[in-house]
N, C-alpha and C. Protein backbone atom coordinates (compact mmCIF):
# COMPACT_ATOMS: atom_id res chain seq x y z
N UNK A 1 101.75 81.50 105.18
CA UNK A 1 100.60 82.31 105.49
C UNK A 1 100.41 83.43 104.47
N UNK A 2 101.44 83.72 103.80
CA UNK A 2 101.23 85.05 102.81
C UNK A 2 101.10 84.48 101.51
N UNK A 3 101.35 83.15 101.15
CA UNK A 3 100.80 82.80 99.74
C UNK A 3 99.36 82.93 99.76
N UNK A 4 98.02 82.97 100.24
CA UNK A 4 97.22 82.85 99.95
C UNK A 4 97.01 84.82 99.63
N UNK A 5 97.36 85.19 101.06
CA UNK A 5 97.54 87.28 99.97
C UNK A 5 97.95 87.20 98.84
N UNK A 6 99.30 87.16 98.74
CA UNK A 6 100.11 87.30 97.21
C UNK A 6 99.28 86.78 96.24
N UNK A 7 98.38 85.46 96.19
CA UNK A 7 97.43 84.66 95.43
C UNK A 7 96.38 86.05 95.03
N UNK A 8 95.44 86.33 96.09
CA UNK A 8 94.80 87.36 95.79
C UNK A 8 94.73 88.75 95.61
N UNK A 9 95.87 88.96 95.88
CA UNK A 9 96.51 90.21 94.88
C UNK A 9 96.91 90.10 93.51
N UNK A 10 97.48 89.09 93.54
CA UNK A 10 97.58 88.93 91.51
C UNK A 10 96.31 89.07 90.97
N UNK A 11 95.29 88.31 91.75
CA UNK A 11 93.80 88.39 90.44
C UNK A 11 93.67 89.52 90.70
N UNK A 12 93.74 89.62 91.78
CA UNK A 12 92.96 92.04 91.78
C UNK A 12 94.10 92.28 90.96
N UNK A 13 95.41 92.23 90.55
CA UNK A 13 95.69 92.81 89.75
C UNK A 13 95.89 92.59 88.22
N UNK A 14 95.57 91.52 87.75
CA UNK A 14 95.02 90.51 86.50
C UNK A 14 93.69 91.19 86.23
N UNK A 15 93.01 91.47 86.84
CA UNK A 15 91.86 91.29 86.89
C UNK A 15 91.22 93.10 86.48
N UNK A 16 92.63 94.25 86.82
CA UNK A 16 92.59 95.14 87.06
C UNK A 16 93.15 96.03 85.84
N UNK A 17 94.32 94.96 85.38
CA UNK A 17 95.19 95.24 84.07
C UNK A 17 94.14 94.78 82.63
N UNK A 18 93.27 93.64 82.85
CA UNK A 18 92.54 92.79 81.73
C UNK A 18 90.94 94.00 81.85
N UNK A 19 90.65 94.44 83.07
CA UNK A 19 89.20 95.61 83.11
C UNK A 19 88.23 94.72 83.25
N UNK A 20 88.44 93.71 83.34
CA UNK A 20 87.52 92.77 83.73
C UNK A 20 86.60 92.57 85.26
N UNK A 21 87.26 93.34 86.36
CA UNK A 21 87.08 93.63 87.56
C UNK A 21 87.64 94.80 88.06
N UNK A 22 86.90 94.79 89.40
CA UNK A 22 87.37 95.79 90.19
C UNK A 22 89.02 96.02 90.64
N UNK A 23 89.20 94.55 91.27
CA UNK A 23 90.57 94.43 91.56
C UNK A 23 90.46 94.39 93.30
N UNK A 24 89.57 94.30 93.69
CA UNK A 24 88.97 94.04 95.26
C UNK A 24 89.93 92.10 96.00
N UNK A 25 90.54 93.22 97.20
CA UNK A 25 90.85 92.08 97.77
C UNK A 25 90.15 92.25 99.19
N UNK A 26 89.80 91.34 100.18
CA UNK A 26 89.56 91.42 100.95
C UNK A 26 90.33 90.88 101.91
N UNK A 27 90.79 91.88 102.92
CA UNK A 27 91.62 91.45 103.69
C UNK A 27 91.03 90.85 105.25
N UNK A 28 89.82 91.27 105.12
CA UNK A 28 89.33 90.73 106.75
C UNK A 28 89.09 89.19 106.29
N UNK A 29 89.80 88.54 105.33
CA UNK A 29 88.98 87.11 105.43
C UNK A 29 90.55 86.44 105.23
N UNK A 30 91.72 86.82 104.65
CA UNK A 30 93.14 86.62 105.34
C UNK A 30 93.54 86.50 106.74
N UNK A 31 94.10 85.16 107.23
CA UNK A 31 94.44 84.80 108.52
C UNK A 31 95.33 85.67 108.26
N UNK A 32 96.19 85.95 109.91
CA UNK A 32 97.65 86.38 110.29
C UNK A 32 97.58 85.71 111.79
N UNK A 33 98.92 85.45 111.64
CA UNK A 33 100.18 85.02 112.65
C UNK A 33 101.25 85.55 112.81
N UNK A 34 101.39 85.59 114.44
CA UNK A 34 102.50 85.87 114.55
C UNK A 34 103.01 84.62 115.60
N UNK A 35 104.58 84.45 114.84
CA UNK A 35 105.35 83.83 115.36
C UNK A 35 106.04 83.65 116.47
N UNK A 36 105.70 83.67 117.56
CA UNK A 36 106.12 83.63 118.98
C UNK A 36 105.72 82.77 119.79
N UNK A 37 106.13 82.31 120.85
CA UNK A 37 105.71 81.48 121.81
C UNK A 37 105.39 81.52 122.91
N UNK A 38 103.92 81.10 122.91
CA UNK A 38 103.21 80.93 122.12
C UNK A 38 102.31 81.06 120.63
N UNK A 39 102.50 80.46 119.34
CA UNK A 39 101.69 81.32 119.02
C UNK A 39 100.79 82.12 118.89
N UNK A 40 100.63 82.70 118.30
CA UNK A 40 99.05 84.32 117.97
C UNK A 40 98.63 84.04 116.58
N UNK A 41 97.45 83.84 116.20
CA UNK A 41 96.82 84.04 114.71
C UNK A 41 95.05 84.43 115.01
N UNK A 42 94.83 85.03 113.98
CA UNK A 42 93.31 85.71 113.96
C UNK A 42 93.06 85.40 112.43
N UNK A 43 91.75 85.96 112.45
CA UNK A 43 90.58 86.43 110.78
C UNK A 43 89.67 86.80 111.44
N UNK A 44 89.40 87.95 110.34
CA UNK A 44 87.93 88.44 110.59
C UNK A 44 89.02 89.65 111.41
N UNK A 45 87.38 90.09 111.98
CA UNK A 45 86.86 91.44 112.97
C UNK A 45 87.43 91.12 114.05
N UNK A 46 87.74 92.11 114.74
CA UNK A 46 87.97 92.35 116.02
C UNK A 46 87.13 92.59 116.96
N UNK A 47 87.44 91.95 118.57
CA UNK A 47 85.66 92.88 119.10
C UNK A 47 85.74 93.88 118.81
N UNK A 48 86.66 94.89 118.67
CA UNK A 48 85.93 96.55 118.53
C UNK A 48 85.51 96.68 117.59
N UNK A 49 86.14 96.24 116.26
CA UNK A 49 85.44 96.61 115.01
C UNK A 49 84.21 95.82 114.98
């Protein structure tokens, strides 16, 4: 689940070192899980937000 972060943190930071970009990651579009049982995973917004 965290290779696809780590993935998009290197280009924000490739991207950040080269001045070529901002270096913008977006994290509301990264799933998370948590490991329990049952599992739990989300993306995106929350109802409150």
């Amino acid at each position: 689940m965290l290779a696809h972060k780590a993935e998009e943190e290197g280009i924000a930071c490739v991207e950040m070192i080269a001045g070529v970009g901002e270096g913008h990651v977006n994290y509301e579009t990264i799933p998370s899980v948590i490991y329990t049982h049952p599992e739990i995973a989300g993306v995106g917004k929350t109802e409150e937000e």
